[in-house]
C-alpha atoms as a PDB file:
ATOM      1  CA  UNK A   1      -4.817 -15.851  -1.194  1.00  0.00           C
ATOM      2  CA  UNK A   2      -2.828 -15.412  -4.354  1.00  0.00           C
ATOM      3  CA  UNK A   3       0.387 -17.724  -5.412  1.00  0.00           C
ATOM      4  CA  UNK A   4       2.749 -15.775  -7.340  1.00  0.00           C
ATOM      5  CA  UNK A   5       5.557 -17.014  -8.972  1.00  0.00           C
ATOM      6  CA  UNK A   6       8.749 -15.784 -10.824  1.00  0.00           C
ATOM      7  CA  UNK A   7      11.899 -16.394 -11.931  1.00  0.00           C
ATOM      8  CA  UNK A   8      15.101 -14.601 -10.626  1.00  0.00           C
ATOM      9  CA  UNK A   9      19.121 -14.635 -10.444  1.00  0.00           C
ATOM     10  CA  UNK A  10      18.810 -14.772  -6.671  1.00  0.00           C
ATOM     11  CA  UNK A  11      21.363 -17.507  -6.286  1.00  0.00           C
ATOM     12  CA  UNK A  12      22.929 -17.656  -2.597  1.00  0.00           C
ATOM     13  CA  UNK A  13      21.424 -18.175   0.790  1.00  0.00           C
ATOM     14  CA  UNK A  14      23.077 -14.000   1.173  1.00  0.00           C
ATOM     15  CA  UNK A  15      21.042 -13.064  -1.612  1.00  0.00           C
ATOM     16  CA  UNK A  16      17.996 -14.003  -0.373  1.00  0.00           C
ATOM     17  CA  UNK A  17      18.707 -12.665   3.045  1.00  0.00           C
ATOM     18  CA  UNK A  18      18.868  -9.054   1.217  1.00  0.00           C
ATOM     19  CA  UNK A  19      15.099  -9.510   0.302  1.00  0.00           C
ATOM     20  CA  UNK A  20      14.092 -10.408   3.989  1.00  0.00           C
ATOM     21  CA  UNK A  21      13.420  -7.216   5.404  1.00  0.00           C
ATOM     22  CA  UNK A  22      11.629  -6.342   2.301  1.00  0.00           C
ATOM     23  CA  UNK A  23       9.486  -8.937   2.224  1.00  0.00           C
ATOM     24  CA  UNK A  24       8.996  -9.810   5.843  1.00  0.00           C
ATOM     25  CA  UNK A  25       7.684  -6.398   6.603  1.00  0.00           C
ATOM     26  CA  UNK A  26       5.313  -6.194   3.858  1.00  0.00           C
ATOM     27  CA  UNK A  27       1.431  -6.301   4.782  1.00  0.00           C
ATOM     28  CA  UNK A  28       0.609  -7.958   1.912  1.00  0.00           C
ATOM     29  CA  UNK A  29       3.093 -10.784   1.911  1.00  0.00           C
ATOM     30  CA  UNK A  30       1.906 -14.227   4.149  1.00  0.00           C
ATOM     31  CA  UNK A  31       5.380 -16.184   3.230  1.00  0.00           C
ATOM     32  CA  UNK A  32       7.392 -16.396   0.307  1.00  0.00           C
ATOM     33  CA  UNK A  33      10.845 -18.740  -0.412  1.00  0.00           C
ATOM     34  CA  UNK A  34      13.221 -19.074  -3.013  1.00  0.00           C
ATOM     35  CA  UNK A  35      14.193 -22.207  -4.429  1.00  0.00           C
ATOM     36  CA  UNK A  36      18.288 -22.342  -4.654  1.00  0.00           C
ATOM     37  CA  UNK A  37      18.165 -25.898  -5.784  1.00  0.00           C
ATOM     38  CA  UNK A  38      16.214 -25.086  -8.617  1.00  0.00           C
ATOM     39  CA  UNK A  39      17.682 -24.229 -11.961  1.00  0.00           C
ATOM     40  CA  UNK A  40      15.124 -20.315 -12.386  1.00  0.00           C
ATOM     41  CA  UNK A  41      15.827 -20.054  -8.705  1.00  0.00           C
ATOM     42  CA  UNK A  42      11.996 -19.586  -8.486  1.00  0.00           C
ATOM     43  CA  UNK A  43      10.734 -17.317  -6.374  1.00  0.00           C
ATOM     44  CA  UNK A  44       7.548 -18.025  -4.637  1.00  0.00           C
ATOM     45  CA  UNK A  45       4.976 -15.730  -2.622  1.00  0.00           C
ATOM     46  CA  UNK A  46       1.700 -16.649  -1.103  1.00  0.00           C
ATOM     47  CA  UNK A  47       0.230 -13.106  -1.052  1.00  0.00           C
ATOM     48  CA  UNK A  48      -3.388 -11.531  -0.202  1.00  0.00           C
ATOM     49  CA  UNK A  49      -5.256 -10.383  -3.513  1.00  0.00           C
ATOM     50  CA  UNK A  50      -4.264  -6.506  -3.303  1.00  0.00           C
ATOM     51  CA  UNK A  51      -0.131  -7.588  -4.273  1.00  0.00           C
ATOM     52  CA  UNK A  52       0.143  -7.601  -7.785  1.00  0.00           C
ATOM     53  CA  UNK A  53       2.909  -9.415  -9.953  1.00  0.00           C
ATOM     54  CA  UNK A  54       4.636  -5.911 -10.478  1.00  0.00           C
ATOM     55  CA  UNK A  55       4.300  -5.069  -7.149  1.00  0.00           C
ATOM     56  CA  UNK A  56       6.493  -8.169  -6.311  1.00  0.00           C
ATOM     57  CA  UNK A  57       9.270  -7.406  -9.746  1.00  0.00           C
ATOM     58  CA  UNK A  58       9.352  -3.720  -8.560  1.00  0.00           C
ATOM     59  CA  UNK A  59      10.549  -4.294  -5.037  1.00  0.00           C
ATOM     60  CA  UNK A  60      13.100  -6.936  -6.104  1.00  0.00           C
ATOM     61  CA  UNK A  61      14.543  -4.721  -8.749  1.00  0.00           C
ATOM     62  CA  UNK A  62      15.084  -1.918  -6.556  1.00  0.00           C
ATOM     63  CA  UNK A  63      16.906  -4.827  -4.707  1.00  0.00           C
ATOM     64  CA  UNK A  64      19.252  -5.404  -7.798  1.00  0.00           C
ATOM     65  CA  UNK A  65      18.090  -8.508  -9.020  1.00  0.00           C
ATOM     66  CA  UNK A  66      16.341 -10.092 -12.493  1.00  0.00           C
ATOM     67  CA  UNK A  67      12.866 -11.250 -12.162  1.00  0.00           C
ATOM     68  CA  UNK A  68      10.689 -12.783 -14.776  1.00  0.00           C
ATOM     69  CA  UNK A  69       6.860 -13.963 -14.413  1.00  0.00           C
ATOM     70  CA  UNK A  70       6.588 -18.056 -14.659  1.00  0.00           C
ATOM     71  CA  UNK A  71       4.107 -18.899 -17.346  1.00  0.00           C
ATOM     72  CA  UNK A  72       2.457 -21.851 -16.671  1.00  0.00           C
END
């Protein structure tokens, strides 16, 4: 299992309920949040090994949103 995080502009409870379908019917996806409360509104996936970090900015793009890798 992989732990992928990110930063985003998804900043509403709607917002994130536009990235449900895509991320609740993905294969490759075992659960994933985003953190409202927090000030990069992180986005966090527990994924299998075969999602990649682009994978993940690519679909929530397409969605209309920013997304950034978190450097540790």
């Amino acid at each position: 299992m992989e732990l992928l995080l990110f930063r985003t502009d998804i900043k509403s409870k709607k917002k994130v309920k536009s990235l449900k379908s895509v991320f609740n019917n993905h294969s490759e996806i075992i659960n994933w949040s985003v953190d409202l409360e927090d000030i990069d509104n992180v986005l966090r996936i527990e994924a299998t090994t075969n999602l990649s970090e682009k994978d993940v900015m690519d679909l929530v793009r397409i969605k209309g949103f920013y997304i950034q890798i978190m450097l540790d």
